[in-house]
C-alpha atoms as a PDB file:
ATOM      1  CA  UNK A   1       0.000   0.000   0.000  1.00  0.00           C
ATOM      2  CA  UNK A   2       2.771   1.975   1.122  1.00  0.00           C
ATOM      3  CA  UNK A   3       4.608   1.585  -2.350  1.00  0.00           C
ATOM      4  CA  UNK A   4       1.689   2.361  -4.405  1.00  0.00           C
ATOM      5  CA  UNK A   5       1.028   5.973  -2.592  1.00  0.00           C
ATOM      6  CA  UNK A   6       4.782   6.509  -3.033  1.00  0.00           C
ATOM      7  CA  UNK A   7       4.162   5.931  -6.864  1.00  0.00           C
ATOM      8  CA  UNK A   8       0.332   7.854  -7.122  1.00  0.00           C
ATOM      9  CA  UNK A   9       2.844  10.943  -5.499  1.00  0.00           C
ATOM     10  CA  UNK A  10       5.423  10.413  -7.955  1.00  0.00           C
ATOM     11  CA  UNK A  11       3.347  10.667 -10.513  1.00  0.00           C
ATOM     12  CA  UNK A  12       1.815  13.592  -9.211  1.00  0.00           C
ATOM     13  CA  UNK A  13       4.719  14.896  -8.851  1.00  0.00           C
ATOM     14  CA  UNK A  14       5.650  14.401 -12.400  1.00  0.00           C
ATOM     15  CA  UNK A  15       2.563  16.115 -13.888  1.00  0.00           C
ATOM     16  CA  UNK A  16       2.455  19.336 -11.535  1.00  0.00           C
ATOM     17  CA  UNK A  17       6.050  19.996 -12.669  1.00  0.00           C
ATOM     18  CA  UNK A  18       4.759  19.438 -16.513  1.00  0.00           C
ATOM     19  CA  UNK A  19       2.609  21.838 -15.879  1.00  0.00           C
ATOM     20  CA  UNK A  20       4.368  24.391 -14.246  1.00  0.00           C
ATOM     21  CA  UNK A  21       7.113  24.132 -16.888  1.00  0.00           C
ATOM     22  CA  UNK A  22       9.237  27.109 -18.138  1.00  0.00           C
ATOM     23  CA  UNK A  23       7.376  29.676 -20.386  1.00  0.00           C
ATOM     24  CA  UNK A  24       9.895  31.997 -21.087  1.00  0.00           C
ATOM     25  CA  UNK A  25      11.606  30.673 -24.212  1.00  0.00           C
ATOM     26  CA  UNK A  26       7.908  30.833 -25.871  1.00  0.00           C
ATOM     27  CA  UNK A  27       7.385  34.870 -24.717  1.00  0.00           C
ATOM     28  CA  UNK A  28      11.004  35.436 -25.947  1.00  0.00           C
ATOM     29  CA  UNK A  29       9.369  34.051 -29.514  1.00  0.00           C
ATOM     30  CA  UNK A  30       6.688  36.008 -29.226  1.00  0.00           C
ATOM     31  CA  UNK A  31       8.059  39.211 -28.370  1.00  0.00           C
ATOM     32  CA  UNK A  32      10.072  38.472 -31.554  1.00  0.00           C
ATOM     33  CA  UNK A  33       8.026  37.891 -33.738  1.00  0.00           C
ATOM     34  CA  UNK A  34       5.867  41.223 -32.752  1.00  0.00           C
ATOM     35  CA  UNK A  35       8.885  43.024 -32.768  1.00  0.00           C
ATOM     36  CA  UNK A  36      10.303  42.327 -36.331  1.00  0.00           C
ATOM     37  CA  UNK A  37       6.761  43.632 -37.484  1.00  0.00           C
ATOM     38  CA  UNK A  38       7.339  46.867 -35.292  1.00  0.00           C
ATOM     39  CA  UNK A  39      10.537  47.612 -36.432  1.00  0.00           C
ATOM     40  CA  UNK A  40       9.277  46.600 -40.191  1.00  0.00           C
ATOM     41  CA  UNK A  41       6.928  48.902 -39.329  1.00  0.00           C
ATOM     42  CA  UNK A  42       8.899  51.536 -37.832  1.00  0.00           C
ATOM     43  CA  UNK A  43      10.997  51.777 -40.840  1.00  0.00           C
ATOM     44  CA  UNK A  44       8.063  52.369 -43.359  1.00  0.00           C
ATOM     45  CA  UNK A  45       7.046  54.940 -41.501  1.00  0.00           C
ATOM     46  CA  UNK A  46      10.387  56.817 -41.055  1.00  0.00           C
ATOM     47  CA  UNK A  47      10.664  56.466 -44.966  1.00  0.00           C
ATOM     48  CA  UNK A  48       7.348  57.697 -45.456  1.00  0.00           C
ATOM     49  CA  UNK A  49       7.730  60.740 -43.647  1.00  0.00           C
ATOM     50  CA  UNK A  50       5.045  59.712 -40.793  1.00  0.00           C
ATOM     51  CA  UNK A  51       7.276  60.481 -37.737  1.00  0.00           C
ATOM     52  CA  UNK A  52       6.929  63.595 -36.796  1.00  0.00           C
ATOM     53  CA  UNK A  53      10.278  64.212 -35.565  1.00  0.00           C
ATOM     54  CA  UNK A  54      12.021  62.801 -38.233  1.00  0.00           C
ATOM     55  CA  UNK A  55      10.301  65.290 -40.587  1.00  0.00           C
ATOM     56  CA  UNK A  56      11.491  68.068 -37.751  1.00  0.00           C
ATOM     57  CA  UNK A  57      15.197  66.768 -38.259  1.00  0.00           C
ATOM     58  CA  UNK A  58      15.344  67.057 -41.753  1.00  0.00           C
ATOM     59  CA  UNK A  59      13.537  70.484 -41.962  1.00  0.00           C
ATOM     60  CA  UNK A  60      16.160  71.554 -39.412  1.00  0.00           C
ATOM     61  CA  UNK A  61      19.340  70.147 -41.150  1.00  0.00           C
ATOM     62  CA  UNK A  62      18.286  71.812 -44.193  1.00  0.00           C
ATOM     63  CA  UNK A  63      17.805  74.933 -42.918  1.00  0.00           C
ATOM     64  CA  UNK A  64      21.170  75.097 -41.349  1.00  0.00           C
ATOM     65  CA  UNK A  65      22.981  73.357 -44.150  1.00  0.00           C
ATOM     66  CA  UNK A  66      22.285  76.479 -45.955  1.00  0.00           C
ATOM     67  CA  UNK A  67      23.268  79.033 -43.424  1.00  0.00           C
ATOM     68  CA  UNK A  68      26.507  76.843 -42.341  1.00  0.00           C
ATOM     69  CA  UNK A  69      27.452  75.301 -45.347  1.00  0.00           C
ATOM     70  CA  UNK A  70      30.568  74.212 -43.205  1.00  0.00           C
ATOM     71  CA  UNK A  71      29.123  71.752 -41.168  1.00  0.00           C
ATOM     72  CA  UNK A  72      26.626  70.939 -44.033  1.00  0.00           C
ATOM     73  CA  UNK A  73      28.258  67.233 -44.528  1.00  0.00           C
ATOM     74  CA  UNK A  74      27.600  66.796 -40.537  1.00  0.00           C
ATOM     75  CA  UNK A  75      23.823  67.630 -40.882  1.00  0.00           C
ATOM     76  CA  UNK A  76      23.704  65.318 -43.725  1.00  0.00           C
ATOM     77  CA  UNK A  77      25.043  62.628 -41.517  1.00  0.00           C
ATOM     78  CA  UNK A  78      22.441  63.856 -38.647  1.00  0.00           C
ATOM     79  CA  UNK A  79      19.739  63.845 -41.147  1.00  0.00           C
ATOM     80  CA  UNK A  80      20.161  59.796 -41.398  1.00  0.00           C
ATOM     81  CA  UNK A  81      18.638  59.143 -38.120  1.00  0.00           C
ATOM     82  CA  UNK A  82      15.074  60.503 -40.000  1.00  0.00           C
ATOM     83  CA  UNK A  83      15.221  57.550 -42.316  1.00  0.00           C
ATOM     84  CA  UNK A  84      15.671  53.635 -41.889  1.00  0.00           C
ATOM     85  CA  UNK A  85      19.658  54.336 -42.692  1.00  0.00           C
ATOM     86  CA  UNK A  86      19.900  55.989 -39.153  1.00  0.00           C
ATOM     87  CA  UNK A  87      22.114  54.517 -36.432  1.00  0.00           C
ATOM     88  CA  UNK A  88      19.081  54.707 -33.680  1.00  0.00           C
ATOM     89  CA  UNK A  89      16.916  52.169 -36.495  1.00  0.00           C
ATOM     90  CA  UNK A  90      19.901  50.430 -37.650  1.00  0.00           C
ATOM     91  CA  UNK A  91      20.865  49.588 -33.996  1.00  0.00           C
ATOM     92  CA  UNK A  92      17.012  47.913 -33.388  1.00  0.00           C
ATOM     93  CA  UNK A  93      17.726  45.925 -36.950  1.00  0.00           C
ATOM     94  CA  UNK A  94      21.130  44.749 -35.329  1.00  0.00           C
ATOM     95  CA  UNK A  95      19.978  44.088 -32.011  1.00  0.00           C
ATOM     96  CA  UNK A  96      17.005  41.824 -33.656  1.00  0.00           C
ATOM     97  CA  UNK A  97      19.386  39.501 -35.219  1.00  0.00           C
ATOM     98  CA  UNK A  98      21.174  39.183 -31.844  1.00  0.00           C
ATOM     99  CA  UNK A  99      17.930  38.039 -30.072  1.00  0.00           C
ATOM    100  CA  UNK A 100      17.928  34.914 -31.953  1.00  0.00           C
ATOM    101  CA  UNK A 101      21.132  33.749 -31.078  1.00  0.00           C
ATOM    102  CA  UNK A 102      20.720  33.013 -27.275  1.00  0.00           C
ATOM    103  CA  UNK A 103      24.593  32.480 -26.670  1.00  0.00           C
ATOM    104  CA  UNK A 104      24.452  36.581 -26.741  1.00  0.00           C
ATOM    105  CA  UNK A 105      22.724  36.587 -22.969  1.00  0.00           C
ATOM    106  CA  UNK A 106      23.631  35.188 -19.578  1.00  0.00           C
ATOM    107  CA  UNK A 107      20.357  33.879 -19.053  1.00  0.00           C
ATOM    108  CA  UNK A 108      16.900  33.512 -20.687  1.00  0.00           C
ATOM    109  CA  UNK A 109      15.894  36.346 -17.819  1.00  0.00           C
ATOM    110  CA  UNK A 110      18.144  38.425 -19.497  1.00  0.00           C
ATOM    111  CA  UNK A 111      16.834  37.247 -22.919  1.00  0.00           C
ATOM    112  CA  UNK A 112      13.572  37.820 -22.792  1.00  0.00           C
ATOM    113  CA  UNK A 113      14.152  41.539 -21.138  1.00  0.00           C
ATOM    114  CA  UNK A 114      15.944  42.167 -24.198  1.00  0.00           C
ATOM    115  CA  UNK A 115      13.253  40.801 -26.407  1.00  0.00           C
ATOM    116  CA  UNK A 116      10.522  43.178 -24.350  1.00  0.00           C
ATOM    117  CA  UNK A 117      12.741  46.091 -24.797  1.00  0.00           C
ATOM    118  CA  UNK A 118      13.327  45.760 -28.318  1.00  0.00           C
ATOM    119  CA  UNK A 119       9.136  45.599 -29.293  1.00  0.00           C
ATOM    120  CA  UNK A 120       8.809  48.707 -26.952  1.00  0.00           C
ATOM    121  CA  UNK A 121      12.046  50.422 -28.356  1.00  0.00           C
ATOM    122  CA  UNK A 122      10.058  50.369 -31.713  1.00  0.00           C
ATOM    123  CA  UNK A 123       7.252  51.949 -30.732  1.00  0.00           C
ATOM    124  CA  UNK A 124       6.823  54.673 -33.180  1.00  0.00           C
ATOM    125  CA  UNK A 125       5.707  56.981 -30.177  1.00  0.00           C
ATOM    126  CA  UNK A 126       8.747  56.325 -28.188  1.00  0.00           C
ATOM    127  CA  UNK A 127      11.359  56.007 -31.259  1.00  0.00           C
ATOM    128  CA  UNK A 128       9.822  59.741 -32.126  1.00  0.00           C
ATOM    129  CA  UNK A 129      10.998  60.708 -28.287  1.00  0.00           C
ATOM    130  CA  UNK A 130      13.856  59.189 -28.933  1.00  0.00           C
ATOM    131  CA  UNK A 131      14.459  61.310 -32.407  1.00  0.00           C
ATOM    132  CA  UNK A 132      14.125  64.507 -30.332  1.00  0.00           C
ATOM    133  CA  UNK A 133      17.792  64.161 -29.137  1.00  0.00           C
ATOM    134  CA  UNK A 134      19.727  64.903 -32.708  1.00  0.00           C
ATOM    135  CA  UNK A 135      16.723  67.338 -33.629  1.00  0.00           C
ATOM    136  CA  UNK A 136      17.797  69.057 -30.629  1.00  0.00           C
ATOM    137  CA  UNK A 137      21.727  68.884 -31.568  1.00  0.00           C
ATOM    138  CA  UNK A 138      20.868  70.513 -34.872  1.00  0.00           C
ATOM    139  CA  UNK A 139      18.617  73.144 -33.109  1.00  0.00           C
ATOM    140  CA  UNK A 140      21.541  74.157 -30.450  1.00  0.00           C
ATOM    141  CA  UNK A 141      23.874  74.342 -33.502  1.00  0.00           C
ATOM    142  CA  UNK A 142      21.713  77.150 -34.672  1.00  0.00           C
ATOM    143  CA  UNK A 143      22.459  79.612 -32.009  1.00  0.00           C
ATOM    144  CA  UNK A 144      18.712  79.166 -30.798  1.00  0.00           C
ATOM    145  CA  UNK A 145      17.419  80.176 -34.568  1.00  0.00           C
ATOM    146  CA  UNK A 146      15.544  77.332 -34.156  1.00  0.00           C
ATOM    147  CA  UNK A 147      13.513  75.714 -31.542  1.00  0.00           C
ATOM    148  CA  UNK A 148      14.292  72.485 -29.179  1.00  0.00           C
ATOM    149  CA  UNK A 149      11.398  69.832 -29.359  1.00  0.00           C
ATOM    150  CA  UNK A 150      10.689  67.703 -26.215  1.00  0.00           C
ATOM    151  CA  UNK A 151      13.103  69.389 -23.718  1.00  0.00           C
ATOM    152  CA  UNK A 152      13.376  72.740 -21.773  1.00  0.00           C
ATOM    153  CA  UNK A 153      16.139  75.349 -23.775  1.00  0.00           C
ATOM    154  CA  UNK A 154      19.914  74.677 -23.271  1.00  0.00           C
ATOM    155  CA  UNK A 155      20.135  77.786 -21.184  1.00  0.00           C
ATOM    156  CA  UNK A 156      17.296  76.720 -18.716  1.00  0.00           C
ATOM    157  CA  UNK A 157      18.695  73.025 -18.872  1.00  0.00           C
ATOM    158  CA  UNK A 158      22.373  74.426 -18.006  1.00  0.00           C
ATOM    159  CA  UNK A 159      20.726  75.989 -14.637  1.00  0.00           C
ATOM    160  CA  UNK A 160      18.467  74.028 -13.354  1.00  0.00           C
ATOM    161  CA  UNK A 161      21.119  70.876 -13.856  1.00  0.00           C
ATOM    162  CA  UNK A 162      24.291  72.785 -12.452  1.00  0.00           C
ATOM    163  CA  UNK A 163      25.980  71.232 -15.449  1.00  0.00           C
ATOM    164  CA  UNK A 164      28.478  72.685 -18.329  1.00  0.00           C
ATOM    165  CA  UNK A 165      27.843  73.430 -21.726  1.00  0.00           C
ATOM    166  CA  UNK A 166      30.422  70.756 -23.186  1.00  0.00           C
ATOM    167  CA  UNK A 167      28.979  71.876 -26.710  1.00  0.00           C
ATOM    168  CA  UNK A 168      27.923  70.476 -29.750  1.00  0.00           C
ATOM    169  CA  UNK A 169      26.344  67.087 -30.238  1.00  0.00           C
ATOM    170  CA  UNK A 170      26.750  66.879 -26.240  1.00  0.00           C
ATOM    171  CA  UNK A 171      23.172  65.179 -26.304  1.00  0.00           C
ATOM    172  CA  UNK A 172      24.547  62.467 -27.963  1.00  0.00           C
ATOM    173  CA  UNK A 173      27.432  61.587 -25.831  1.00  0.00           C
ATOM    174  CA  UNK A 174      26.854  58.386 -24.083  1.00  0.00           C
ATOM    175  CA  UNK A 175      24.725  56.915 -26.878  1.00  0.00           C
ATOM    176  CA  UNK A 176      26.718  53.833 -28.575  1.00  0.00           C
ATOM    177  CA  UNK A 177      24.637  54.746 -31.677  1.00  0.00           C
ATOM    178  CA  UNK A 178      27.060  57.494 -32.392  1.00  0.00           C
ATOM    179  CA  UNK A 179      30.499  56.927 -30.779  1.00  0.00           C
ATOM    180  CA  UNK A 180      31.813  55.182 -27.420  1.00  0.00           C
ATOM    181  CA  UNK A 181      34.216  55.872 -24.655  1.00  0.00           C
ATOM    182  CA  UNK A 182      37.607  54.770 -25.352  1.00  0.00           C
ATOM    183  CA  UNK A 183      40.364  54.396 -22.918  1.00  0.00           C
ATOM    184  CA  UNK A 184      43.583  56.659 -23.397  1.00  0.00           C
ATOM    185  CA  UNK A 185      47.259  56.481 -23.122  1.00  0.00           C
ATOM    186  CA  UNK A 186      46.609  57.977 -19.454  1.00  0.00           C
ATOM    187  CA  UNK A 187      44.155  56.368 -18.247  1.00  0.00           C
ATOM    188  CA  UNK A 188      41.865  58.258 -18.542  1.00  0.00           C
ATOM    189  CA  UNK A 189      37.937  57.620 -20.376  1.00  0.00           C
ATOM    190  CA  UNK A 190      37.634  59.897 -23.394  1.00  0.00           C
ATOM    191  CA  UNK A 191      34.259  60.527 -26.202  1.00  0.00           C
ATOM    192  CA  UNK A 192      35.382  58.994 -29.405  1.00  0.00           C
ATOM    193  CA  UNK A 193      32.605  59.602 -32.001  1.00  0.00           C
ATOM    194  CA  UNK A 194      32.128  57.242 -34.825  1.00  0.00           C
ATOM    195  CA  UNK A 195      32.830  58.026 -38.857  1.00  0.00           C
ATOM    196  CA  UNK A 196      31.367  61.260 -39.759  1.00  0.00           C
ATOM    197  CA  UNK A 197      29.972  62.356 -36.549  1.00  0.00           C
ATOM    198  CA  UNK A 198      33.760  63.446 -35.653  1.00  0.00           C
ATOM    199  CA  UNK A 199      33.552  66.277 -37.040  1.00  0.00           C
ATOM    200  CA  UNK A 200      32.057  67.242 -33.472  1.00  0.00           C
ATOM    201  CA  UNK A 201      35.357  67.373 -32.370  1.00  0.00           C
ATOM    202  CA  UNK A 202      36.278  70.534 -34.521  1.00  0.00           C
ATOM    203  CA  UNK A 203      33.017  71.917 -33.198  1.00  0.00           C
ATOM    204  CA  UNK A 204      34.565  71.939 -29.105  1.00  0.00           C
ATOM    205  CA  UNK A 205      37.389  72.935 -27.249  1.00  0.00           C
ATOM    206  CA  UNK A 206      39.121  69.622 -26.117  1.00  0.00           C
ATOM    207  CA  UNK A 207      37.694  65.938 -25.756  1.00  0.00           C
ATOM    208  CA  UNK A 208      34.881  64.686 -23.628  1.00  0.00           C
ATOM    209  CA  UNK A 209      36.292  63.448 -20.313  1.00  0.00           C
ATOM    210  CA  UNK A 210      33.951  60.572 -18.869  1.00  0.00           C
ATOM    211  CA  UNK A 211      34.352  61.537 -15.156  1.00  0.00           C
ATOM    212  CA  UNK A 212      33.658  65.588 -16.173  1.00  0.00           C
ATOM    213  CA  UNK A 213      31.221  64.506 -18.193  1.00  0.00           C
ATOM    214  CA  UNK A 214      29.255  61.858 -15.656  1.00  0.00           C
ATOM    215  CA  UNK A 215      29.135  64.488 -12.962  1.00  0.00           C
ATOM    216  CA  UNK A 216      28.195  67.755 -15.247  1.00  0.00           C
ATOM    217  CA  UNK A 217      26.228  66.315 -18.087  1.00  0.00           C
ATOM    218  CA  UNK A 218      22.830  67.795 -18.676  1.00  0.00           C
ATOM    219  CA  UNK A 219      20.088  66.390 -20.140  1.00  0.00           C
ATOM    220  CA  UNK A 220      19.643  64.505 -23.022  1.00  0.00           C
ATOM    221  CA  UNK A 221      16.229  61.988 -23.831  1.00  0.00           C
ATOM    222  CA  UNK A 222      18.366  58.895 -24.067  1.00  0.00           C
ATOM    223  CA  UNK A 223      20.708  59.056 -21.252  1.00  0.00           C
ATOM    224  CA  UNK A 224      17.496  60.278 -18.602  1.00  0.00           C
ATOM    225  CA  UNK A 225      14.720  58.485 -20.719  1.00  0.00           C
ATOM    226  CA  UNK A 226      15.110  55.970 -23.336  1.00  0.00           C
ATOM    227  CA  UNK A 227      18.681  54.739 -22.634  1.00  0.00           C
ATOM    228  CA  UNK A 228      16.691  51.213 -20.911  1.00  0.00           C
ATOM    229  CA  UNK A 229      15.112  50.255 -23.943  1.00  0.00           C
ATOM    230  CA  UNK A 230      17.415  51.799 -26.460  1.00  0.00           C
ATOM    231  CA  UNK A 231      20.682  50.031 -24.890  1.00  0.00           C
ATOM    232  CA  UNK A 232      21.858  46.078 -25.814  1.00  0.00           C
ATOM    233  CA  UNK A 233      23.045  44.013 -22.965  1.00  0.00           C
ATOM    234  CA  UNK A 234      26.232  44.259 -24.694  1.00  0.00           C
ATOM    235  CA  UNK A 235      26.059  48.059 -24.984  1.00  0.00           C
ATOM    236  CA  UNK A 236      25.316  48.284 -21.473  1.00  0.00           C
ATOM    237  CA  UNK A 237      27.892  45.814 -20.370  1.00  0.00           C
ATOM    238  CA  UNK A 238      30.497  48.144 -21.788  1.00  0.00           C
ATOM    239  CA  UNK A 239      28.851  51.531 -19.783  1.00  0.00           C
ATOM    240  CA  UNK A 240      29.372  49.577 -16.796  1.00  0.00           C
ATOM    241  CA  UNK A 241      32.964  48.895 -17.572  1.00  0.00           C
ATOM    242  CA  UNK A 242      33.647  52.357 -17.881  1.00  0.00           C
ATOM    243  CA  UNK A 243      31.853  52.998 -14.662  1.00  0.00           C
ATOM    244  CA  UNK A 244      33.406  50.245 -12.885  1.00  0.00           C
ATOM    245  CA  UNK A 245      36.669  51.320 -14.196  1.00  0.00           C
ATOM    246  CA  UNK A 246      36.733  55.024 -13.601  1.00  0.00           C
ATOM    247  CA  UNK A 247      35.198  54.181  -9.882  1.00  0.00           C
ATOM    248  CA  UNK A 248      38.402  52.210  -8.839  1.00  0.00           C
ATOM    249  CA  UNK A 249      40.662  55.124 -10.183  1.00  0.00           C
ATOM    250  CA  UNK A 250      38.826  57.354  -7.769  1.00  0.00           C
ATOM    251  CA  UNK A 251      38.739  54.904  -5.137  1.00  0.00           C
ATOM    252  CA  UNK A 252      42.592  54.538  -5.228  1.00  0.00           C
ATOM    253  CA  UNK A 253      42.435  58.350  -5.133  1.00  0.00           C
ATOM    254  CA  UNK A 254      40.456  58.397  -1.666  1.00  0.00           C
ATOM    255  CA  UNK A 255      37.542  59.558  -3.613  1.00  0.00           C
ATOM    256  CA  UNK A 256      33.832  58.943  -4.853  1.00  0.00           C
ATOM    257  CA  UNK A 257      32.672  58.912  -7.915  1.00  0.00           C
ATOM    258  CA  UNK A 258      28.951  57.883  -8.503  1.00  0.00           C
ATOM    259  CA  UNK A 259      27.334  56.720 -11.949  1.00  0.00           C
ATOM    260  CA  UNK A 260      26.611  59.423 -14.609  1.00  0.00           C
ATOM    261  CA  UNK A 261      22.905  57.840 -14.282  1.00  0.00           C
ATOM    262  CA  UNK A 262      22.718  57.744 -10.875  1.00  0.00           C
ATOM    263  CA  UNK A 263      20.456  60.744 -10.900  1.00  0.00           C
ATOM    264  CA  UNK A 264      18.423  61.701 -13.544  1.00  0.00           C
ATOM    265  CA  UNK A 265      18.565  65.333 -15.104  1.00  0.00           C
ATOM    266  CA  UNK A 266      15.809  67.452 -15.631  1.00  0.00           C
ATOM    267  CA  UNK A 267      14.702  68.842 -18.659  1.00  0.00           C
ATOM    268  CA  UNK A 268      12.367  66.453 -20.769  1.00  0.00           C
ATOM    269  CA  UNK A 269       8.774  68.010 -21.625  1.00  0.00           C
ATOM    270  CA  UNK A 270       6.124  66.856 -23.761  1.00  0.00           C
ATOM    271  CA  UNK A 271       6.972  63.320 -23.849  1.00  0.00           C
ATOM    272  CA  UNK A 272       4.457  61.178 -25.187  1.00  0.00           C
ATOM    273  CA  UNK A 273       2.524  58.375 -22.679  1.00  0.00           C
ATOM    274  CA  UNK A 274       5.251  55.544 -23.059  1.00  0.00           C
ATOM    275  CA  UNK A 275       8.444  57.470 -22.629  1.00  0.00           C
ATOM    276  CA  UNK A 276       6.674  58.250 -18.953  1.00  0.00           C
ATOM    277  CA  UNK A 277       6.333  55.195 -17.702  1.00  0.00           C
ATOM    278  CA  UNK A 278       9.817  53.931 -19.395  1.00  0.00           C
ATOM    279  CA  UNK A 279      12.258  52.490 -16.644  1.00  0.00           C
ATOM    280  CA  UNK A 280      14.765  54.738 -15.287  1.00  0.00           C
ATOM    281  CA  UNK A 281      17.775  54.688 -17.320  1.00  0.00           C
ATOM    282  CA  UNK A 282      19.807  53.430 -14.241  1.00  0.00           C
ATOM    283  CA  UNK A 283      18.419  49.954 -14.221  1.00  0.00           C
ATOM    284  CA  UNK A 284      19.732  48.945 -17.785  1.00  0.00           C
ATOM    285  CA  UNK A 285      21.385  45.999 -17.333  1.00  0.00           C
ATOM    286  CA  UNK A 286      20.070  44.677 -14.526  1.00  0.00           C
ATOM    287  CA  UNK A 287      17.709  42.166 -15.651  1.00  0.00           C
ATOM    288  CA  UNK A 288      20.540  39.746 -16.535  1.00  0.00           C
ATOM    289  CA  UNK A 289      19.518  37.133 -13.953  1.00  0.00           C
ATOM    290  CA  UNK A 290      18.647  36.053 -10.477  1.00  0.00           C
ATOM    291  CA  UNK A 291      15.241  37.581 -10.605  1.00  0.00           C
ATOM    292  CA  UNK A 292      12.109  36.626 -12.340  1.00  0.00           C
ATOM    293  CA  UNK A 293      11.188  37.926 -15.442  1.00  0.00           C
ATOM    294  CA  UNK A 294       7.577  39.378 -15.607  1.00  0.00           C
ATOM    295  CA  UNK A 295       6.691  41.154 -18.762  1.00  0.00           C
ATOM    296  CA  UNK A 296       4.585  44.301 -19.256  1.00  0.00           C
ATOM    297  CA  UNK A 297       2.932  43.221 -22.093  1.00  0.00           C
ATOM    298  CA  UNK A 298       2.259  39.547 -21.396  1.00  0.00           C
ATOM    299  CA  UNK A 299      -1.476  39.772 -22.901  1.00  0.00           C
ATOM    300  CA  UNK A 300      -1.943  39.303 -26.219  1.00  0.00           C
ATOM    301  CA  UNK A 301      -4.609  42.018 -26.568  1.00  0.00           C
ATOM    302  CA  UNK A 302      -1.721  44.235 -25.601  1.00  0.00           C
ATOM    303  CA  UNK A 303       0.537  43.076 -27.524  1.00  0.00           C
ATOM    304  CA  UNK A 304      -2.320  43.292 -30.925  1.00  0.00           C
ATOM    305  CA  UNK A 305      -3.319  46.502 -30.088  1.00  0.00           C
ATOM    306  CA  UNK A 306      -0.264  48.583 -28.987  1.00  0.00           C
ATOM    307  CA  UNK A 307       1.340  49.374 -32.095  1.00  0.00           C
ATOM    308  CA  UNK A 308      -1.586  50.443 -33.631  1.00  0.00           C
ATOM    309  CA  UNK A 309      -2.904  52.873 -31.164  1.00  0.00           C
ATOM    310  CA  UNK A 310       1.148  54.253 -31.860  1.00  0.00           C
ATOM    311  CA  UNK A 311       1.111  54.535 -34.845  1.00  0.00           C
ATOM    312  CA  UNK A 312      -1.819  56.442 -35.079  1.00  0.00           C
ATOM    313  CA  UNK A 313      -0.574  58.638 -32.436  1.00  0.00           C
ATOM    314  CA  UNK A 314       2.277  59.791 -34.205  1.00  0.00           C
ATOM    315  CA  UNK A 315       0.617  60.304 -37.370  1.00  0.00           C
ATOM    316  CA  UNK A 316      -1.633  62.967 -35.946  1.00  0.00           C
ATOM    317  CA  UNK A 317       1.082  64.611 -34.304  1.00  0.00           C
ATOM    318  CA  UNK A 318       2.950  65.811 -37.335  1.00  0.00           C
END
């Protein structure tokens, strides 16, 4: 008798674990699936002119390409970002072909964060947000001719931050879409901007020192907003090298020296609904294990009807 209730709990046993068995490598399908169609998407819409601040970016480098014919090849570069030949799209395109390769994450937790971030990244709403940064680049290159979008004006963001006016393209710095911090002969974390987006360098006095720049940066939308969903676990594994590596140089000094997103800056305004309730930018990277995952969009309505509630949200806005 004895042996047979052993075996009626073994078997119960058996089928409660069955059924309680891991879901996450199906979500991390899912979310993959409705991602490739955002970012499909995403693309026809920046190449159709339907993103509002994409058709802002190009007004704007136009109209200073002809007052600064100088810098003219620089605003061309800029202008990219309006189309589906930006860095900011060409990162989600890249990032989508990582998600299938699941040797790219520690952990399926990590995975299927990723996968989440990536649908939500393409949001047309939030990728607009997200646009507002090199609009605004272009717009402080103009002396104030022409008006930021999204964000208070430099000279209000300069006060109410405390921070320093480290110049042109400055909302860009941090973003691996446009250059990353490189290590020098000293020791010592400098910008480097990629290809044509150097010519930023002619545009300030000196390089971009990481532990100035962590401590006085102002605000920008994708270091203070969008820098959870618009960073790759490999991106953000290199930030937190830099960090890491800058905080022991202080250490050795007797000093502190706290994360450049350890406090957020303020200056965003008129964001739409999902860059609100977008993690801070100081958790990226964090959902790389140990805790379980638990998605925001884990209904399928949601998942149906998201994109085109977006879509038609930034359509009217233009």
């Amino acid at each position: 008798m004895a042996v047979m209730l052993m075996r009626v709990l073994a078997l119960t046993l058996v089928f409660a674990l069955a059924g309680c068995g891991d879901d996450r490598p199906e979500k991390i399908a899912k979310f993959q699936q409705l991602a490739q169609a955002r970012v499909d998407t995403l693309g026809q819409m920046l190449d159709n002119g339907e993103v509002r601040n994409a058709n802002l970016l190009n007004q704007y480098a136009d109209i200073l390409a002809s007052q600064k014919p100088d810098v003219a090849p620089l605003l061309q570069e800029l202008s990219k970002d309006a189309s589906s030949q930006g860095p900011m799209y060409v990162s989600l395109k890249r990032r989508l072909q990582e998600l299938g390769n699941e040797n790219n994450f520690v952990d399926l937790d990590q995975q299927l964060a990723e996968a989440e971030n990536l649908y939500q990244a393409a949001d047309p709403s939030l990728f607009n947000d997200m646009l507002s940064d090199p609009v605004n680049v272009v717009a402080d290159m103009s002396d104030g001719a022409l008006a930021r979008v999204n964000a208070i004006s430099r000279e209000a963001d300069i006060l109410a931050n405390g921070g320093e006016d480290f110049g042109a393209g400055s909302q860009l710095v941090g973003n691996p879409a446009y250059g990353s911090w490189q290590t020098g002969s000293n020791g010592m974390s400098f910008w480097a901007w990629y290809g044509m987006y150097s010519m930023f360098s002619n545009l300030v006095r000196g390089p971009i020192y990481y532990d100035r720049w962590s401590s006085r940066r102002n605000y920008s939308y994708y270091n203070d907003v969008g820098r959870y969903r618009y960073t790759s676990p490999k991106q953000a594994r290199a930030q937190n090298q830099t960090f890491e590596r800058t905080k022991k140089q202080f250490s050795r000094q007797g000093k502190r020296f706290d994360s450049p997103y350890a406090k957020s800056r303020t200056g965003s305004s008129s964001l739409s609904r999902q860059s609100s309730s977008t993690p801070k930018a100081s958790t990226t990277g964090r959902a790389s294990g140990g805790s379980k995952f638990r998605s925001n969009y884990s209904k399928n309505s949601n998942f149906r009807n998201s994109s085109s509630r977006t879509t038609r949200s930034v359509r009217r806005g233009k």
